[in-house]
Protein backbone atom coordinates (compact mmCIF):
# COMPACT_ATOMS: atom_id res chain seq x y z
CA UNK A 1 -48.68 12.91 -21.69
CA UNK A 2 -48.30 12.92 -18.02
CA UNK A 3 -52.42 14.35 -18.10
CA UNK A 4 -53.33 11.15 -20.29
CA UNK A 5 -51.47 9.06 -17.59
CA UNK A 6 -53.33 10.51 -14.89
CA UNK A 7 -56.51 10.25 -16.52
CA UNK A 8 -56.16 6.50 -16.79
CA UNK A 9 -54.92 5.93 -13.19
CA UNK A 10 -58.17 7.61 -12.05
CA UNK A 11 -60.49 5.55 -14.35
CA UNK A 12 -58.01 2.37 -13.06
CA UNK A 13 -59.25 3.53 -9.39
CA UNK A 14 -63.02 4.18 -10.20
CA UNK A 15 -63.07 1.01 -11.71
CA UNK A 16 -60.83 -0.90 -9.10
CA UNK A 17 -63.67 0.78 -6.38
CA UNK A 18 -67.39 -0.18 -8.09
CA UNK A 19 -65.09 -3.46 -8.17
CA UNK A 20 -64.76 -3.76 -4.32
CA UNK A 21 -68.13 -2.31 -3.52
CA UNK A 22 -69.40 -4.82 -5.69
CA UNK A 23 -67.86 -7.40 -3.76
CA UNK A 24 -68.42 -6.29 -0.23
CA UNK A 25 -71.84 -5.69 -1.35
CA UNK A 26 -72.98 -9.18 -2.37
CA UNK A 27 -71.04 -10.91 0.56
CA UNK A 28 -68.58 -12.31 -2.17
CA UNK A 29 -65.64 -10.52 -0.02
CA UNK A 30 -66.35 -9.81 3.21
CA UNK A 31 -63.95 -8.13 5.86
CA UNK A 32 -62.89 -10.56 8.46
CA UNK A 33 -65.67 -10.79 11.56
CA UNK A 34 -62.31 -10.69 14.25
CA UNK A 35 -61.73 -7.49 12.80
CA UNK A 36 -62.33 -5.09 15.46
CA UNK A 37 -59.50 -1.62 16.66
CA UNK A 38 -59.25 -1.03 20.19
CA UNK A 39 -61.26 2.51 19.91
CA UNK A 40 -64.61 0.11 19.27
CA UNK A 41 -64.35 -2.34 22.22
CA UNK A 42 -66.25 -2.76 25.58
CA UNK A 43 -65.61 -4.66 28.58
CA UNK A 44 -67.61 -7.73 29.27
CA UNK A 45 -66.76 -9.05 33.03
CA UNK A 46 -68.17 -12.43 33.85
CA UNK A 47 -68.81 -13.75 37.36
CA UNK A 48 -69.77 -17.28 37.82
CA UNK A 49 -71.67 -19.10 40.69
CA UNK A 50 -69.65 -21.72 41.27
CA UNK A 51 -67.17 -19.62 40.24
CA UNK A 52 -64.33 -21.58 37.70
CA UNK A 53 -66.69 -21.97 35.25
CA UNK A 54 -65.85 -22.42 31.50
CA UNK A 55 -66.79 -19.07 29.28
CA UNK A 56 -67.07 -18.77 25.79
CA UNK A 57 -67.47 -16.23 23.74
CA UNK A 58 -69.28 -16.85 20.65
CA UNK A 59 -68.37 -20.07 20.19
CA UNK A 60 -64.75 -19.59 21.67
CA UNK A 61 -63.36 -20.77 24.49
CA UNK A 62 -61.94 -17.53 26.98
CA UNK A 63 -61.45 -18.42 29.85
CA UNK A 64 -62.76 -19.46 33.35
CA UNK A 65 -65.12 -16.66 35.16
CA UNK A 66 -64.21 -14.69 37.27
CA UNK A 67 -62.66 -12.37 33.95
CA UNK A 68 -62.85 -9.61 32.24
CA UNK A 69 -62.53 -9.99 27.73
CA UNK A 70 -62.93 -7.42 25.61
CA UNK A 71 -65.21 -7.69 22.58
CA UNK A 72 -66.63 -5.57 19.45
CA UNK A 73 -68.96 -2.38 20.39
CA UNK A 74 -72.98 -2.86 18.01
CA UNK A 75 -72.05 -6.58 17.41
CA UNK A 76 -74.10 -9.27 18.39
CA UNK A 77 -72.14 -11.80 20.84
CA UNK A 78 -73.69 -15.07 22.23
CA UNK A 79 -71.65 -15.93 25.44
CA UNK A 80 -71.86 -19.19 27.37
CA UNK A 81 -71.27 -20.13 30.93
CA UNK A 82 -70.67 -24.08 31.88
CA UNK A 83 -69.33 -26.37 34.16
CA UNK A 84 -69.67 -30.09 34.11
CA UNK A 85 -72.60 -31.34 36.52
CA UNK A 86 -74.58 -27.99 35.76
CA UNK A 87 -77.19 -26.55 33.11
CA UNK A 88 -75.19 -24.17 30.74
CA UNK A 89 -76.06 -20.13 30.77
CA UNK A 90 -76.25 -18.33 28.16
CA UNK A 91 -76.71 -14.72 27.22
CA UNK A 92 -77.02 -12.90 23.67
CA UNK A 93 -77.55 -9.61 22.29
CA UNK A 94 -75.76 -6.36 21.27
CA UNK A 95 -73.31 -4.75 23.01
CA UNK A 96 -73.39 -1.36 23.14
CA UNK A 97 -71.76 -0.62 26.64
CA UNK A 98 -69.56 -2.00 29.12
CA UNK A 99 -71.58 -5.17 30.34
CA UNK A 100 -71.61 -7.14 33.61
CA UNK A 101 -72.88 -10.62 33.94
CA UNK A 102 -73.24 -12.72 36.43
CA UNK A 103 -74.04 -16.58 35.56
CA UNK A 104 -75.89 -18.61 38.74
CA UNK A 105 -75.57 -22.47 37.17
CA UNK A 106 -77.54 -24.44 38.45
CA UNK A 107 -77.53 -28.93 38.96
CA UNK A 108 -78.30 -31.14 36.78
């Protein structure tokens, strides 16, 4: 009995995995983006000339450079520097190690 149980709580999991594979697979469940542990982050410090400037980081607002956030390690990231009266900066790629930027805004 208890060998017919566990036969059927194996099949249960095989089946319960192709399931979620399945799913991850054709982007009908996907793991949230934010997702990200501590042991795959990288500093991104942002300097700003004139310095105060509005950052965000893709899409979201962070802060005002000078600063230092921490984002996901062989992500893409789009990060914007602006401040009214001046032409936005932008940068974009893949991080994959600690990054320094500094944003020179310039008038409109």
């Amino acid at each position: 009995m208890a060998q017919k149980y566990s036969r059927r709580v194996a099949a249960l999991a095989f089946v319960a995995t192709l399931a979620l594979v399945g799913m991850l697979a054709t982007g009908w469940a996907k793991r949230p983006r934010s997702f990200c542990g501590p042991w795959n982050q990288l500093t991104v410090r942002v300097e700003s000339v004139p310095a105060g400037a509005a950052v965000h980081v893709d899409g979201r607002p962070v802060g005002q450079a000078p600063l230092v956030v921490k984002q996901c390690r062989d992500r893409r990231h789009n990060i914007r520097v602006s401040q009214p009266g001046y032409v936005s900066w932008e940068w974009s790629g893949v991080l994959s190690s600690p990054l320094a930027l500094d944003a020179h805004l310039l008038h409109r």
